[in-house]
C-alpha atoms as a PDB file:
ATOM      1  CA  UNK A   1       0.000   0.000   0.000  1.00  0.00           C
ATOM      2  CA  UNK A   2       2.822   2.168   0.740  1.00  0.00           C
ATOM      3  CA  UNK A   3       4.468   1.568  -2.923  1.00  0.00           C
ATOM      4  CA  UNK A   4       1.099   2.645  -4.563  1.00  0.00           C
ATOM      5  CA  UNK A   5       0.555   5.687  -2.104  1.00  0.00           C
ATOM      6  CA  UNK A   6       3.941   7.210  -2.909  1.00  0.00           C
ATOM      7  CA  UNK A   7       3.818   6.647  -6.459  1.00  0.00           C
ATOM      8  CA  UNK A   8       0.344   8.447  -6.687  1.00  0.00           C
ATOM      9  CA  UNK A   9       1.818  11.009  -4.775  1.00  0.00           C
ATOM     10  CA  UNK A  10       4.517  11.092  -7.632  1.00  0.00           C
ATOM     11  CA  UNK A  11       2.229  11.008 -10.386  1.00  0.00           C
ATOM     12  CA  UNK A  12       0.129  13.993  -8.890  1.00  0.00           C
ATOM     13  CA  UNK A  13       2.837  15.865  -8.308  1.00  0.00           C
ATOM     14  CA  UNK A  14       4.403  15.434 -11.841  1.00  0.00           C
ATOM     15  CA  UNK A  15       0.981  16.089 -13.429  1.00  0.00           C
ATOM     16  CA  UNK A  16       1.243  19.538 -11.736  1.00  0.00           C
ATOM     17  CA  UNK A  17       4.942  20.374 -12.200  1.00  0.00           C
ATOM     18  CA  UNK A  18       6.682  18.075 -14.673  1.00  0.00           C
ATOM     19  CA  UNK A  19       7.618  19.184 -18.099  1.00  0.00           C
ATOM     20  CA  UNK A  20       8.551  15.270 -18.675  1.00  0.00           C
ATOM     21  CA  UNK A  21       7.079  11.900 -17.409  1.00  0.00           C
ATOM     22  CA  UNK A  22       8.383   8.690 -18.423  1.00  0.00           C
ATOM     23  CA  UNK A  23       7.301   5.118 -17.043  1.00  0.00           C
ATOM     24  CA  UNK A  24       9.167   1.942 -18.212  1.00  0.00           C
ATOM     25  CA  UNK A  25       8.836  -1.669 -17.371  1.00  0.00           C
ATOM     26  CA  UNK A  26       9.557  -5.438 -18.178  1.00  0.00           C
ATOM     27  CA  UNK A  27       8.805  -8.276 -16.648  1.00  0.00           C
ATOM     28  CA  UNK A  28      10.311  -8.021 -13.243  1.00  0.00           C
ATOM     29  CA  UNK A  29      11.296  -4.328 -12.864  1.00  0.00           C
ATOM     30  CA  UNK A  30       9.177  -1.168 -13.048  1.00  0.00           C
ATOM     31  CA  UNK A  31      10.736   2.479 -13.684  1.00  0.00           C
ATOM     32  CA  UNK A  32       8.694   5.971 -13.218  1.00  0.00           C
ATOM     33  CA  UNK A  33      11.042   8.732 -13.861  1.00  0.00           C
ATOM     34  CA  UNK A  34      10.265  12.740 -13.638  1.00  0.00           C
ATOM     35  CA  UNK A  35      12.124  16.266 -14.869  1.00  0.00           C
ATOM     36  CA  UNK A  36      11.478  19.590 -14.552  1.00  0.00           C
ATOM     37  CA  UNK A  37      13.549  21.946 -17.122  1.00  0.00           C
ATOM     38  CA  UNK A  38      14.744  25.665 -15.453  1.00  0.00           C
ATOM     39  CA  UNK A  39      14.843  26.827 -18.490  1.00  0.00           C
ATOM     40  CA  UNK A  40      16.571  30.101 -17.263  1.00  0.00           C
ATOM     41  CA  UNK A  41      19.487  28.865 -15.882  1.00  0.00           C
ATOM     42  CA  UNK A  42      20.217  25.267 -18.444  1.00  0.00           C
ATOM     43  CA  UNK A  43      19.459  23.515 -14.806  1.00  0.00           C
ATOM     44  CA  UNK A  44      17.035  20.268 -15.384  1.00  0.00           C
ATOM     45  CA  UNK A  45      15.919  18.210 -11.867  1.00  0.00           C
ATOM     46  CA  UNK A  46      14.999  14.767 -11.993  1.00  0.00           C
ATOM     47  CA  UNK A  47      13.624  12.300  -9.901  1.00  0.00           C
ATOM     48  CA  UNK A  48      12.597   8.525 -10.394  1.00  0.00           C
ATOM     49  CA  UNK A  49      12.049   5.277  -8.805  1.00  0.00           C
ATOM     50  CA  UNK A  50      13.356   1.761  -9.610  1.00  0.00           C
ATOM     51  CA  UNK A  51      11.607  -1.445  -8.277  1.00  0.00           C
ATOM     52  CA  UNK A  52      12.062  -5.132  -8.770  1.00  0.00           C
ATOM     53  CA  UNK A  53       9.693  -7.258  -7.554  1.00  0.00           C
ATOM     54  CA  UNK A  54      12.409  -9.762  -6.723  1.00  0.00           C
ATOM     55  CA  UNK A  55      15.823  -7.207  -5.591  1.00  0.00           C
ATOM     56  CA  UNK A  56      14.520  -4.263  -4.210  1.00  0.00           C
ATOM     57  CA  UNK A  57      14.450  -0.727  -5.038  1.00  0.00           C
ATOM     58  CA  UNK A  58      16.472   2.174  -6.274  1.00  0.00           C
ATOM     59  CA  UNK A  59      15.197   5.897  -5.384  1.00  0.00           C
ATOM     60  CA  UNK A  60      17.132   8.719  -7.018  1.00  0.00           C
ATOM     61  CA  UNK A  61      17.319  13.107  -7.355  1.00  0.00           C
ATOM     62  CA  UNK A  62      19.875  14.311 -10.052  1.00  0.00           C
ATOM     63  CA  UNK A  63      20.724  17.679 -10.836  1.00  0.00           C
ATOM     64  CA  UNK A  64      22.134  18.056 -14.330  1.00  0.00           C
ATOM     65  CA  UNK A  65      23.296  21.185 -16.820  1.00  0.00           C
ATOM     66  CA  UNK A  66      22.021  20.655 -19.688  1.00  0.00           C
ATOM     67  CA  UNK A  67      22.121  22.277 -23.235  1.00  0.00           C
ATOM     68  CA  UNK A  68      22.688  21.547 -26.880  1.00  0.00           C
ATOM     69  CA  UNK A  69      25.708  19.502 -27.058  1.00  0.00           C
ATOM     70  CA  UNK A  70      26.499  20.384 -31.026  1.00  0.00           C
ATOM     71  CA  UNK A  71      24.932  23.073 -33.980  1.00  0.00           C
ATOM     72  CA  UNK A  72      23.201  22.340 -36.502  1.00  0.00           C
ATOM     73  CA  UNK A  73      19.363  20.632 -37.428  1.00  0.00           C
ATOM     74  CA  UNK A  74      19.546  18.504 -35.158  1.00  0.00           C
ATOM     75  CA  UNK A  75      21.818  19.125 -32.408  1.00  0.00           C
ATOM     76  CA  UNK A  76      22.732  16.718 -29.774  1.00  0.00           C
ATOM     77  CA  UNK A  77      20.988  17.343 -26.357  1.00  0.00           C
ATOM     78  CA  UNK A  78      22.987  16.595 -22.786  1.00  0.00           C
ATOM     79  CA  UNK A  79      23.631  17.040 -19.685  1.00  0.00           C
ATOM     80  CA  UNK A  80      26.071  16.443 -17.104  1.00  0.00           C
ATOM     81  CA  UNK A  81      25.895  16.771 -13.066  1.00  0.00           C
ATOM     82  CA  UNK A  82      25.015  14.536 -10.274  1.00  0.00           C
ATOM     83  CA  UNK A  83      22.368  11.808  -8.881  1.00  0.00           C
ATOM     84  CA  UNK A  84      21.925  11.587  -5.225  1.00  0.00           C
ATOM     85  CA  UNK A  85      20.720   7.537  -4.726  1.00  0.00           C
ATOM     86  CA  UNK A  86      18.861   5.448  -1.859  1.00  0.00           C
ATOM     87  CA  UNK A  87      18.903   1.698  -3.141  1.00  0.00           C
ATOM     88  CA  UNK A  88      17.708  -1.316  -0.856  1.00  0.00           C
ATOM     89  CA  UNK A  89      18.028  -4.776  -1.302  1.00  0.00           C
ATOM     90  CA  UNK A  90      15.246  -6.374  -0.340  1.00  0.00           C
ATOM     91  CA  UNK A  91      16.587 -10.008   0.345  1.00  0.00           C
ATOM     92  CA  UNK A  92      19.885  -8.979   1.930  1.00  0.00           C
ATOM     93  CA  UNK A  93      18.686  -6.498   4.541  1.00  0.00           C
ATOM     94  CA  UNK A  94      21.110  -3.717   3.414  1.00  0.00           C
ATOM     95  CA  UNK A  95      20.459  -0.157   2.161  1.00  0.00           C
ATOM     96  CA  UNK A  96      22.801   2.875   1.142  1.00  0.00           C
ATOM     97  CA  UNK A  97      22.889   6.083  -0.144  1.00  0.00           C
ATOM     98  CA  UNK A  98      25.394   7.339  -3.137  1.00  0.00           C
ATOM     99  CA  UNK A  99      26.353  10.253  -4.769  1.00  0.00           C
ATOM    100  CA  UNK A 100      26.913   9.955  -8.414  1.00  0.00           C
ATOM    101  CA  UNK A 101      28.330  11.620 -10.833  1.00  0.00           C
ATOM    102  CA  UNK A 102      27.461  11.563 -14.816  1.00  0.00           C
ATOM    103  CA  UNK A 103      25.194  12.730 -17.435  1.00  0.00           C
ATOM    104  CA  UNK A 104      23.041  12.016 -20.057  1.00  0.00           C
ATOM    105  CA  UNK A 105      22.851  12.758 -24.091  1.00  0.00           C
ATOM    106  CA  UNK A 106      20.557  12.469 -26.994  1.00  0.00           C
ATOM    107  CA  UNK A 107      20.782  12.470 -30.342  1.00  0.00           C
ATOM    108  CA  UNK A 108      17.974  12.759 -33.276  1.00  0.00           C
ATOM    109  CA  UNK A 109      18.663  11.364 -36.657  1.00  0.00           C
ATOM    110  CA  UNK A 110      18.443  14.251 -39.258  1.00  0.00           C
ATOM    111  CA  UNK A 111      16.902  12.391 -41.981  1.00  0.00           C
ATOM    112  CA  UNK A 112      14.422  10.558 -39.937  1.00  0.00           C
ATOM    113  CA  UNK A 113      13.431  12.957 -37.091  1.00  0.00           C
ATOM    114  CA  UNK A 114      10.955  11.039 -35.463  1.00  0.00           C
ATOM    115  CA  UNK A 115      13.760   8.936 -34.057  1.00  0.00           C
ATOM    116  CA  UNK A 116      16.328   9.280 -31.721  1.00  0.00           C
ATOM    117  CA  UNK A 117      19.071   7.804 -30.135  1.00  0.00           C
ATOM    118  CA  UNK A 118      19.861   8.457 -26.211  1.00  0.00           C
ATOM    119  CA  UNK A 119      21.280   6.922 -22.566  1.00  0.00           C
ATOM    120  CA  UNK A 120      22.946   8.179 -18.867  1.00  0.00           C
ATOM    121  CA  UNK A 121      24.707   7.055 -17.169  1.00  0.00           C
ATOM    122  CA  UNK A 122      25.548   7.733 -13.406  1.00  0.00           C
ATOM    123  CA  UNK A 123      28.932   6.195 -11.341  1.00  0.00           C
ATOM    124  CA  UNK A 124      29.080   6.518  -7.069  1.00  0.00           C
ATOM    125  CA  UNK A 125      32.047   4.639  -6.790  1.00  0.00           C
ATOM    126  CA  UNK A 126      33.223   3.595  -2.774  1.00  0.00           C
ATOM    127  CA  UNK A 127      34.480   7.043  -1.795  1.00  0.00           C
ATOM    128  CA  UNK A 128      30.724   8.634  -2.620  1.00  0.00           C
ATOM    129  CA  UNK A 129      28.569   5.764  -0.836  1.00  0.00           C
ATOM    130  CA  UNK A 130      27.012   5.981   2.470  1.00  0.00           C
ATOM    131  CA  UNK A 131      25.816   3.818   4.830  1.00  0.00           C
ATOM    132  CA  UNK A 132      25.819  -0.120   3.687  1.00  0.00           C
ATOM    133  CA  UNK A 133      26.704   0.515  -0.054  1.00  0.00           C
ATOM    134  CA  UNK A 134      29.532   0.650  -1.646  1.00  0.00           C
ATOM    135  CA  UNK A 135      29.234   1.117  -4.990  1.00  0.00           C
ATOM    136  CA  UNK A 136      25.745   2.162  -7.385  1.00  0.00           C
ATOM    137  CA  UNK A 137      25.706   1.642 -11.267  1.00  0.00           C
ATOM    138  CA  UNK A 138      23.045   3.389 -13.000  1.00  0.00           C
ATOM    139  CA  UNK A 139      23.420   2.974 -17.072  1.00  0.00           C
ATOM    140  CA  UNK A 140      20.838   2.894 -19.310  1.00  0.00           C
ATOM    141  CA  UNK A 141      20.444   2.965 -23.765  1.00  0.00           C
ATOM    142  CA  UNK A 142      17.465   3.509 -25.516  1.00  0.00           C
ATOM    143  CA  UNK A 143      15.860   3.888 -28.685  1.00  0.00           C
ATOM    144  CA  UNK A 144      12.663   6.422 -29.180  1.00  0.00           C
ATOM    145  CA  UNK A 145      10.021   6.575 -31.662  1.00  0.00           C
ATOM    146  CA  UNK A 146       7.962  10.298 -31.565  1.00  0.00           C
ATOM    147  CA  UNK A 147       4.681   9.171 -31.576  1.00  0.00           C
ATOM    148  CA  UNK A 148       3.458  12.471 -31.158  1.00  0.00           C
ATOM    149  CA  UNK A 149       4.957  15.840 -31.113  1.00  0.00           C
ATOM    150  CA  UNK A 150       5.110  15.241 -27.311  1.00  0.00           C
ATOM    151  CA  UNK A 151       4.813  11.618 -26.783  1.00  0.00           C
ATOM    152  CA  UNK A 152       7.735   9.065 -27.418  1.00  0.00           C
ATOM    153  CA  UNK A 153       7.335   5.185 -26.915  1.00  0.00           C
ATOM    154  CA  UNK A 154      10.858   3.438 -26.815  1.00  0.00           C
ATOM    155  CA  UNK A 155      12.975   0.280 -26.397  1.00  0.00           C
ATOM    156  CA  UNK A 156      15.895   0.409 -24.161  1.00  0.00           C
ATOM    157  CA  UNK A 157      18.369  -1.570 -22.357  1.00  0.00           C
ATOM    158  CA  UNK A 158      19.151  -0.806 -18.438  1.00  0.00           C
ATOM    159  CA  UNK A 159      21.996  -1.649 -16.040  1.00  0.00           C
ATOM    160  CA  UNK A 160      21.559  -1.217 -12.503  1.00  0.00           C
ATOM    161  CA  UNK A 161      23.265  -2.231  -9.740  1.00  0.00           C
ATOM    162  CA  UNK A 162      24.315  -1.792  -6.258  1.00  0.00           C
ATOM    163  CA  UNK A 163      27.171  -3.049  -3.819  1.00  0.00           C
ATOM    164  CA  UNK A 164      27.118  -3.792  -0.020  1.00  0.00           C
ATOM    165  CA  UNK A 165      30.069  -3.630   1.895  1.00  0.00           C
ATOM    166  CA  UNK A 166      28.136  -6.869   3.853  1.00  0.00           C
ATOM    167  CA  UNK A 167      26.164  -8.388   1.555  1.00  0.00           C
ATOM    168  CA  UNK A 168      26.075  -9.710  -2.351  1.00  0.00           C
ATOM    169  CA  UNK A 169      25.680  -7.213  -5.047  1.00  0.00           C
ATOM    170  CA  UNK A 170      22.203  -6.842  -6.292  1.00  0.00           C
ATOM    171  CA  UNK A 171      21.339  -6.230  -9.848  1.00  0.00           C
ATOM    172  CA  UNK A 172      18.432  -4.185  -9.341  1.00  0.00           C
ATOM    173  CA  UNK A 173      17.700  -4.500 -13.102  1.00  0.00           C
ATOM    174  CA  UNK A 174      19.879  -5.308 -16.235  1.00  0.00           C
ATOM    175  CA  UNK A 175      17.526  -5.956 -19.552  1.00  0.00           C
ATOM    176  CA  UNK A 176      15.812  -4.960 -21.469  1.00  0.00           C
ATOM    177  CA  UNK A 177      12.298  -2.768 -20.940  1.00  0.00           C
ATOM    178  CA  UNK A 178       9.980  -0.514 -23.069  1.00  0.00           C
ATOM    179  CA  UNK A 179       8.241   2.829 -21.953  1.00  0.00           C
ATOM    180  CA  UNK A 180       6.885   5.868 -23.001  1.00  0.00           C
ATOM    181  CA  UNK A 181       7.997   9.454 -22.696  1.00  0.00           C
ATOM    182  CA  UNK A 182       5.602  12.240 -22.252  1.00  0.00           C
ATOM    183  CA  UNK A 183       6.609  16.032 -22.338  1.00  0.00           C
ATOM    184  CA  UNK A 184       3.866  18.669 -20.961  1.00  0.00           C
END
């Protein structure tokens, strides 16, 4: 009950605030991600949530720059900065918190501009983790199809996981998922 209070709470909030939702699943892990664009200063903040029904759970905040990456048509969209994580394995009893550092890019193919090509990826190596973790991985790849002018669906690929310093790594998710993208 608590799992489908919070992410109402999420969705609710989003619907009043987000400029982008996205939600993407497969068959063990869920993901419901959320960003809000200050357009003023090139800051973007995210949020999202990670669970497997099986591992656990990943919660994350990230604070990125972001701006076009190249000129052109169809310039190339990133961002770099930082993701502040909270990821609990559910069968070993352990939880941390890390600080990562990385970014994220995107890239739309000139000819066919309806697709586009993009991924993050987000490193808290031992130094940056708190608590029982040691290490977080948070990678991801994707493929999007613009549906509508703002509504993707796409097909990615996702690597996360998370080390304990007492306890087994947990792959909170590393396969692939589809989702959709929605921009207000």
């Amino acid at each position: 009950m608590k799992i489908f209070l919070s992410l109402v709470g999420v969705l609710l909030c989003a619907q009043l605030f987000a400029d982008e939702i996205n939600v993407s699943i497969n068959s063990d892990a869920a993901r419901l991600g959320y960003k809000h664009d200050f357009r003023a200063n090139d800051l973007q903040l995210g949020g999202g949530w990670l669970y497997d029904q099986d591992k656990g759970s990943v919660g994350h905040i990230d604070l990125n720059l972001v701006s076009e990456a190249s000129e052109g048509n169809t310039p190339v969209k990133a961002g770099l900065g930082g993701r502040f994580s909270y990821f609990d394995g559910d069968l070993n009893n352990q939880s941390g918190t890390a600080l990562g550092i990385g970014g994220f890019a995107r890239y739309t193919l000139p000819r066919y501009n309806r697709i586009s090509i993009g991924g993050h990826l987000y490193f808290a190596p031992d130094v940056l983790s708190f608590g029982d973790g040691e290490q977080l991985i948070d990678a991801e790849v994707r493929v999007s199809y613009n549906v509508l002018r703002q509504a993707d669906v796409f097909l990615g690929a996702r690597y996360v996981q998370g080390e304990y310093k007492n306890a087994a790594d947990v792959k909170f998710d590393s396969g692939v998922h589809i989702g959709i993208n929605l921009r207000f």
